[in-house]
C-alpha atoms as a PDB file:
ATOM      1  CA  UNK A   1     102.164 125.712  88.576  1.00  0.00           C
ATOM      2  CA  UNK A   2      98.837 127.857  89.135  1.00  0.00           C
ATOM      3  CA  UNK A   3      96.830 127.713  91.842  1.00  0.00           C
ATOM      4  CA  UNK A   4      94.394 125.108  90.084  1.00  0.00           C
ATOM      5  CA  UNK A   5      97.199 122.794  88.815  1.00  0.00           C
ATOM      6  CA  UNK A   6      98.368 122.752  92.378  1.00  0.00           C
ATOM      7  CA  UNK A   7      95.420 122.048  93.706  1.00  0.00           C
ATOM      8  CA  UNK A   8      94.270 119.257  91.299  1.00  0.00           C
ATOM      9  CA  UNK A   9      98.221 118.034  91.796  1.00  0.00           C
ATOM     10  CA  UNK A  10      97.683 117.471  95.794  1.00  0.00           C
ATOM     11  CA  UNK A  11      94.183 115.367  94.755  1.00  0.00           C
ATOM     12  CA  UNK A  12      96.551 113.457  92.593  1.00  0.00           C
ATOM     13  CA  UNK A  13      98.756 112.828  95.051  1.00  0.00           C
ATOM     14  CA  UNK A  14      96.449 111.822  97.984  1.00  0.00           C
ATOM     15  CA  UNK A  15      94.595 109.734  95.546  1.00  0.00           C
ATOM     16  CA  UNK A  16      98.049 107.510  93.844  1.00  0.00           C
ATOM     17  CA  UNK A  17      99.038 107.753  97.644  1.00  0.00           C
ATOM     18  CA  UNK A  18      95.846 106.105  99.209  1.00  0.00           C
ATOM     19  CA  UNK A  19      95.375 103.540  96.199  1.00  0.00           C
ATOM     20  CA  UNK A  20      99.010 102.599  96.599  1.00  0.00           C
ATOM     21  CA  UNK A  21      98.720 101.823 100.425  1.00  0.00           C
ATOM     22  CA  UNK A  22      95.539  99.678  99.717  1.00  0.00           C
ATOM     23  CA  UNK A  23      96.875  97.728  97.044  1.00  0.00           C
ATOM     24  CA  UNK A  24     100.377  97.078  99.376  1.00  0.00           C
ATOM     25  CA  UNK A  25      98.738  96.544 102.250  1.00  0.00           C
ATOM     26  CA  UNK A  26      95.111  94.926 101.789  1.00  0.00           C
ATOM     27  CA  UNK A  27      93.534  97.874 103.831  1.00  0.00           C
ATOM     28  CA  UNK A  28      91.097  94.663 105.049  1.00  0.00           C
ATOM     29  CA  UNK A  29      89.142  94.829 101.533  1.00  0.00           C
ATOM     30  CA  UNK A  30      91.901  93.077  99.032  1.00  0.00           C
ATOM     31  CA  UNK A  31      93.435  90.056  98.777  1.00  0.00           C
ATOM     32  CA  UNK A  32      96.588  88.824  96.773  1.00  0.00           C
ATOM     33  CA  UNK A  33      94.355  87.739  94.222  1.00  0.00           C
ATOM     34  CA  UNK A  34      92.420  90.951  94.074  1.00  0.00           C
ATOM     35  CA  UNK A  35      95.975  92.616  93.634  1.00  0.00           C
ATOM     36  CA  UNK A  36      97.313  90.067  91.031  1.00  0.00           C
ATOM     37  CA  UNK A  37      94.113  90.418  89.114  1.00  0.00           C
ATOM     38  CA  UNK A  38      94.468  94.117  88.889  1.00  0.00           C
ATOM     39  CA  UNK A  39      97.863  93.447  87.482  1.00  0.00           C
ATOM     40  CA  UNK A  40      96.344  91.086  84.932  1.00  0.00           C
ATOM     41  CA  UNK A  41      93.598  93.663  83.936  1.00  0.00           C
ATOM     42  CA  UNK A  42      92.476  94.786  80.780  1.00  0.00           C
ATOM     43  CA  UNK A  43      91.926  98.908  81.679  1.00  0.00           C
ATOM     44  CA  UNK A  44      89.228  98.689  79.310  1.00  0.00           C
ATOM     45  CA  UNK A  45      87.457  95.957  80.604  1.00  0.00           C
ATOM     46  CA  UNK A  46      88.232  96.695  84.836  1.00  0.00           C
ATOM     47  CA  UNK A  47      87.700  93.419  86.949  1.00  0.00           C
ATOM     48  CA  UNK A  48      86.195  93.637  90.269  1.00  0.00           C
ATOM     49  CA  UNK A  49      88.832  94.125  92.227  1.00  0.00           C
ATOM     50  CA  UNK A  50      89.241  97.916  90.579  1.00  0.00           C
ATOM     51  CA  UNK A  51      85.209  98.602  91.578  1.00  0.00           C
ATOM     52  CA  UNK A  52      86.706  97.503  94.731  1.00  0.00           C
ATOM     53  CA  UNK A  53      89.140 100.470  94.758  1.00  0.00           C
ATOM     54  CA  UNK A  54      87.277 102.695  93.409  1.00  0.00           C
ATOM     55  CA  UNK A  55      83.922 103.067  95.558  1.00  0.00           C
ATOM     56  CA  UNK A  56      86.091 103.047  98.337  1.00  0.00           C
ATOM     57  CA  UNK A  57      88.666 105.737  97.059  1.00  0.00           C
ATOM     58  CA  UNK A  58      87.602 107.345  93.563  1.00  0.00           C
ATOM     59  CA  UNK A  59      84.032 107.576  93.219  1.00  0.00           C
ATOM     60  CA  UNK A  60      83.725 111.270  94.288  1.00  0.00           C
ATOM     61  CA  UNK A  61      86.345 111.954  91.294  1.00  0.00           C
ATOM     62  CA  UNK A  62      84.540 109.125  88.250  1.00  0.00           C
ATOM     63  CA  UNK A  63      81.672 112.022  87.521  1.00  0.00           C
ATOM     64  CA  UNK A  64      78.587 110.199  85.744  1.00  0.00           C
ATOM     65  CA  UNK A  65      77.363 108.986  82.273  1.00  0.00           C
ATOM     66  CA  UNK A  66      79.625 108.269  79.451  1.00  0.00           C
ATOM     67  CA  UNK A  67      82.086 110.158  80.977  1.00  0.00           C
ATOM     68  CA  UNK A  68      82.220 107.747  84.205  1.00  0.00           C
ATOM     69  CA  UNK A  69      83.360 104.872  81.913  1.00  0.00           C
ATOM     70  CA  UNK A  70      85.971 106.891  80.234  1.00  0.00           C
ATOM     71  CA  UNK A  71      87.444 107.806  83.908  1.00  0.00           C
ATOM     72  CA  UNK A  72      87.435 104.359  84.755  1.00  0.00           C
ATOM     73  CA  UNK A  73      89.239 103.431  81.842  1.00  0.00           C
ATOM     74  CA  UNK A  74      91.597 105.507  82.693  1.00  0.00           C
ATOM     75  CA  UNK A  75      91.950 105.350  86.467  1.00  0.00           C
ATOM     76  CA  UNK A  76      91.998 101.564  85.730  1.00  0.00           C
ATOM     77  CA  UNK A  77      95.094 101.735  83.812  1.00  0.00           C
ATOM     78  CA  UNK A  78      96.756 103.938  86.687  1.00  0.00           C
ATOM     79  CA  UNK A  79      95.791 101.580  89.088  1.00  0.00           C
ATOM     80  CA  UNK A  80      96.928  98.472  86.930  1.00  0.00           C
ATOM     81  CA  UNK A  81     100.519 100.412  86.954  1.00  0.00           C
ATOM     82  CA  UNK A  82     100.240 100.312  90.852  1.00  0.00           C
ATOM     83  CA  UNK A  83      99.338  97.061  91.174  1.00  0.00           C
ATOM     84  CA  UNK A  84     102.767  96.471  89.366  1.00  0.00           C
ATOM     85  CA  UNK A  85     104.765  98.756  91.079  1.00  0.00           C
ATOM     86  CA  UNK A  86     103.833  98.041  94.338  1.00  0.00           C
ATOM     87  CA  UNK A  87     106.524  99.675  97.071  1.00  0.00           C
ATOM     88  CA  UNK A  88     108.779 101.101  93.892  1.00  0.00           C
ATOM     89  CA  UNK A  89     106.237 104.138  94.305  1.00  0.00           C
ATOM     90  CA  UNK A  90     107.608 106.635  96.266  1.00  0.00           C
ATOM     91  CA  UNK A  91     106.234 109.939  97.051  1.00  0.00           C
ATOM     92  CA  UNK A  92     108.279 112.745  94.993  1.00  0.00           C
ATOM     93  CA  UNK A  93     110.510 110.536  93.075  1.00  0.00           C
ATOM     94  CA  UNK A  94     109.509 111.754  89.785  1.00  0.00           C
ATOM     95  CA  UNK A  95     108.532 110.041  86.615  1.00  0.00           C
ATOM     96  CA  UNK A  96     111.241 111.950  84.591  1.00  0.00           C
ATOM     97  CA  UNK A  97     114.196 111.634  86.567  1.00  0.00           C
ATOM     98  CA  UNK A  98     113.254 107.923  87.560  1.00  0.00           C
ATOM     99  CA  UNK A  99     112.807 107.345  83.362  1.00  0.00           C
ATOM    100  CA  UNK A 100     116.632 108.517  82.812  1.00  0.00           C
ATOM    101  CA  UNK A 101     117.624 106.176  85.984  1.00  0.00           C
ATOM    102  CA  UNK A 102     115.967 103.440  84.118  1.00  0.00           C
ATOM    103  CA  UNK A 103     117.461 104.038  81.055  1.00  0.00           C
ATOM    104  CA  UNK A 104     114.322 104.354  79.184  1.00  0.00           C
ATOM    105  CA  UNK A 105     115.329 105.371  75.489  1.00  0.00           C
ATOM    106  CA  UNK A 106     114.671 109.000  74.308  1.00  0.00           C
ATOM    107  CA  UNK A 107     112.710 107.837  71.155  1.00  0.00           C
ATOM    108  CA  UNK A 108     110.239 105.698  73.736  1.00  0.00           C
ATOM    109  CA  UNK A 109     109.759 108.913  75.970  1.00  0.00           C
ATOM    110  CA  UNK A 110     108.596 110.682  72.994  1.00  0.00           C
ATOM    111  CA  UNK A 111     106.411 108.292  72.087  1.00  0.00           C
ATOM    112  CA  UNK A 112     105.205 108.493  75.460  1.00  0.00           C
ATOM    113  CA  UNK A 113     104.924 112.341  75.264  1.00  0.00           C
ATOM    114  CA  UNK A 114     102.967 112.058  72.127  1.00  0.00           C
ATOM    115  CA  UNK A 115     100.512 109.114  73.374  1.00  0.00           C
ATOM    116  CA  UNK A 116      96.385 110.350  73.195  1.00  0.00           C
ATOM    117  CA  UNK A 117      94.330 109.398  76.154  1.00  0.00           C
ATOM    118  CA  UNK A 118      93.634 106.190  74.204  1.00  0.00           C
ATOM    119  CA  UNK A 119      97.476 104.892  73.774  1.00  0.00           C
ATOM    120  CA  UNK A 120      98.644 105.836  77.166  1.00  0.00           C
ATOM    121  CA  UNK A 121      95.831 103.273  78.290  1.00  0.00           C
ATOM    122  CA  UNK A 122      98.263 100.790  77.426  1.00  0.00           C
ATOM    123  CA  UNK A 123     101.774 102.733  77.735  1.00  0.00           C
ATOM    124  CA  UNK A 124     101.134 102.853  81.440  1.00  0.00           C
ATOM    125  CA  UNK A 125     100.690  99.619  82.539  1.00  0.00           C
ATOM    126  CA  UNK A 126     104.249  98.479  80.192  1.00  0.00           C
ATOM    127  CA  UNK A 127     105.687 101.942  81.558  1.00  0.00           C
ATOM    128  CA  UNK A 128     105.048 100.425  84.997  1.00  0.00           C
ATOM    129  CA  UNK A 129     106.372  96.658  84.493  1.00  0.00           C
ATOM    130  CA  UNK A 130     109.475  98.463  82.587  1.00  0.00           C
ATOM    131  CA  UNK A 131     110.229 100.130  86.170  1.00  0.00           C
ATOM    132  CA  UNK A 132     109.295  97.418  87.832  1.00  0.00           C
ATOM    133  CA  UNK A 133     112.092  95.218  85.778  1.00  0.00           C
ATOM    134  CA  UNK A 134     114.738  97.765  86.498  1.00  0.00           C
ATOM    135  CA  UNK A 135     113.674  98.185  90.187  1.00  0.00           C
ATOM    136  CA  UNK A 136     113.329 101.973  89.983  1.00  0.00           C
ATOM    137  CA  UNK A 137     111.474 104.269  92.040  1.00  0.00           C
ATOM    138  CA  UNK A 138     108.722 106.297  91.465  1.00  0.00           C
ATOM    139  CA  UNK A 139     105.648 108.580  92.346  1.00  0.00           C
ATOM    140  CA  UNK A 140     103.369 107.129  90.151  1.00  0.00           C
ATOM    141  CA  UNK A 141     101.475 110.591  90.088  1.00  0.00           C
ATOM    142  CA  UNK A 142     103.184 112.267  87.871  1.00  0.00           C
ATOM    143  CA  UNK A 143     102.087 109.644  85.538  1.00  0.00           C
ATOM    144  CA  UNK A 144      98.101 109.846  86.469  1.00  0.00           C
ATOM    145  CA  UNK A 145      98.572 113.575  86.075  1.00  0.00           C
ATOM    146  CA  UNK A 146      99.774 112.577  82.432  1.00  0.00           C
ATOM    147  CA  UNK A 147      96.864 110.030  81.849  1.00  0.00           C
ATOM    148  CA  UNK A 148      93.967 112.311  83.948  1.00  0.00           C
ATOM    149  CA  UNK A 149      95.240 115.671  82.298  1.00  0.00           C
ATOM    150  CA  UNK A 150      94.856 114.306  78.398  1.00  0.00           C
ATOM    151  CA  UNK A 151      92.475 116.398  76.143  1.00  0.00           C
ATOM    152  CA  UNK A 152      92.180 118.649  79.142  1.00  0.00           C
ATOM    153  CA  UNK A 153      93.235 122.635  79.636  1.00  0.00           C
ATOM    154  CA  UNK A 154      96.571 121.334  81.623  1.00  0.00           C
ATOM    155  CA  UNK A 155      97.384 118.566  79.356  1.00  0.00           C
ATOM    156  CA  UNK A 156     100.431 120.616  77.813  1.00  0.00           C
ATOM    157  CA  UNK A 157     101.625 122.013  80.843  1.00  0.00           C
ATOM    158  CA  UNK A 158     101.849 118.494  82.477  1.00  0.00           C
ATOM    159  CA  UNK A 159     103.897 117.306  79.297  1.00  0.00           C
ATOM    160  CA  UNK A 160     106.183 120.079  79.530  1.00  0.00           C
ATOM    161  CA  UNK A 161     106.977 119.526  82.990  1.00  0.00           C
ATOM    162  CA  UNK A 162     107.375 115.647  82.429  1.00  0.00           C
ATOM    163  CA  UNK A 163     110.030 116.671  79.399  1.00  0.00           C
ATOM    164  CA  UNK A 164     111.994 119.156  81.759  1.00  0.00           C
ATOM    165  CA  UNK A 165     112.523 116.235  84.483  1.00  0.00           C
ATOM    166  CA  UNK A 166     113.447 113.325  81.730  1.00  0.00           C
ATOM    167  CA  UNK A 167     116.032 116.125  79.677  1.00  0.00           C
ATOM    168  CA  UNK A 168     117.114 117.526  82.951  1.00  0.00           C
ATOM    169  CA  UNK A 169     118.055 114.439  84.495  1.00  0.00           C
ATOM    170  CA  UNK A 170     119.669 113.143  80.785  1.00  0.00           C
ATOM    171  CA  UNK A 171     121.535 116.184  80.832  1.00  0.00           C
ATOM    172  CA  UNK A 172     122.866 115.338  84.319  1.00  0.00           C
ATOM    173  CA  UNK A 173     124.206 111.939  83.555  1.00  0.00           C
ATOM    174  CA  UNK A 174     125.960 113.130  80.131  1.00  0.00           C
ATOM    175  CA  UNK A 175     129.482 112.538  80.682  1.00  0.00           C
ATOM    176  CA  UNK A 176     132.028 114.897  78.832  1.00  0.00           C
END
């Protein structure tokens, strides 16, 4: 990772990490039906509850204009895979390896590899009730590095990383 992907990586992190204790614990500002409407939300359409969230945590990182409501969009649907999760994320239990532990088919991870800014929208919030189901952990990072770094300069490198964890955990459980 350079410098700058680190970097940008520890935001991440603090960010997922700081959203995720709010939306657990209430942080005094949400209730369980501010929590279970964020589950319910439409990413493109964010309900209160996310402005919520975000003035508190994210507006430093939303920028302004037309590209404000894009990063909403998109934070939104991060958040909306929180919201599901709840305490399955864990700090450095990565999206790859906790994919294989799920069994999560190779054909969907491609699918998820190949997803546009636009698709993973809505491949996040399943990705996160399809976790949720199975009861796996994960840092849910790894994914907003997925959905943040989209049509960016890092958006290959973050792919590439995400298909070394999934085919390096695979590989692990392949029994000869």
């Amino acid at each position: 990772m350079t410098e700058a992907e680190n970097t940008a990586s520890k935001s991440i992190e603090s960010l997922v990490a700081q959203l995720a204790g709010l939306l657990e614990h209430g942080g005094g500002m949400l209730t369980t039906g501010d929590v279970a409407a964020l589950r319910r939300m439409d990413p493109a359409k964010p309900a209160a509850a996310f402005f919520k969230l975000a003035g508190v945590v994210l507006d430093g990182e939303l920028g302004s204009g037309a590209h404000r409501e894009v990063m909403e969009t998109n934070w939104a649907s991060i958040i909306v895979g929180l919201a599901h999760l709840g305490a399955l994320h864990r700090a450095h239990e990565q999206l790859g390896q906790a994919l294989v532990r799920a069994d999560y088919s190779e054909l969907r991870f491609s699918r998820l590899l190949r997803a546009d800014a636009a698709r993973l929208v809505d491949e996040l919030p399943a990705l996160a009730r399809f976790l949720t189901a199975k009861g796996v952990y994960v840092d849910w990072s790894d994914a907003a590095r997925l959905m943040l770094s989209t049509g960016g300069p890092n958006e290959e490198s973050v792919r590439r990383r995400l298909a070394r964890d999934y085919y390096r955990a695979l590989a692990g459980t392949v029994t000869t």
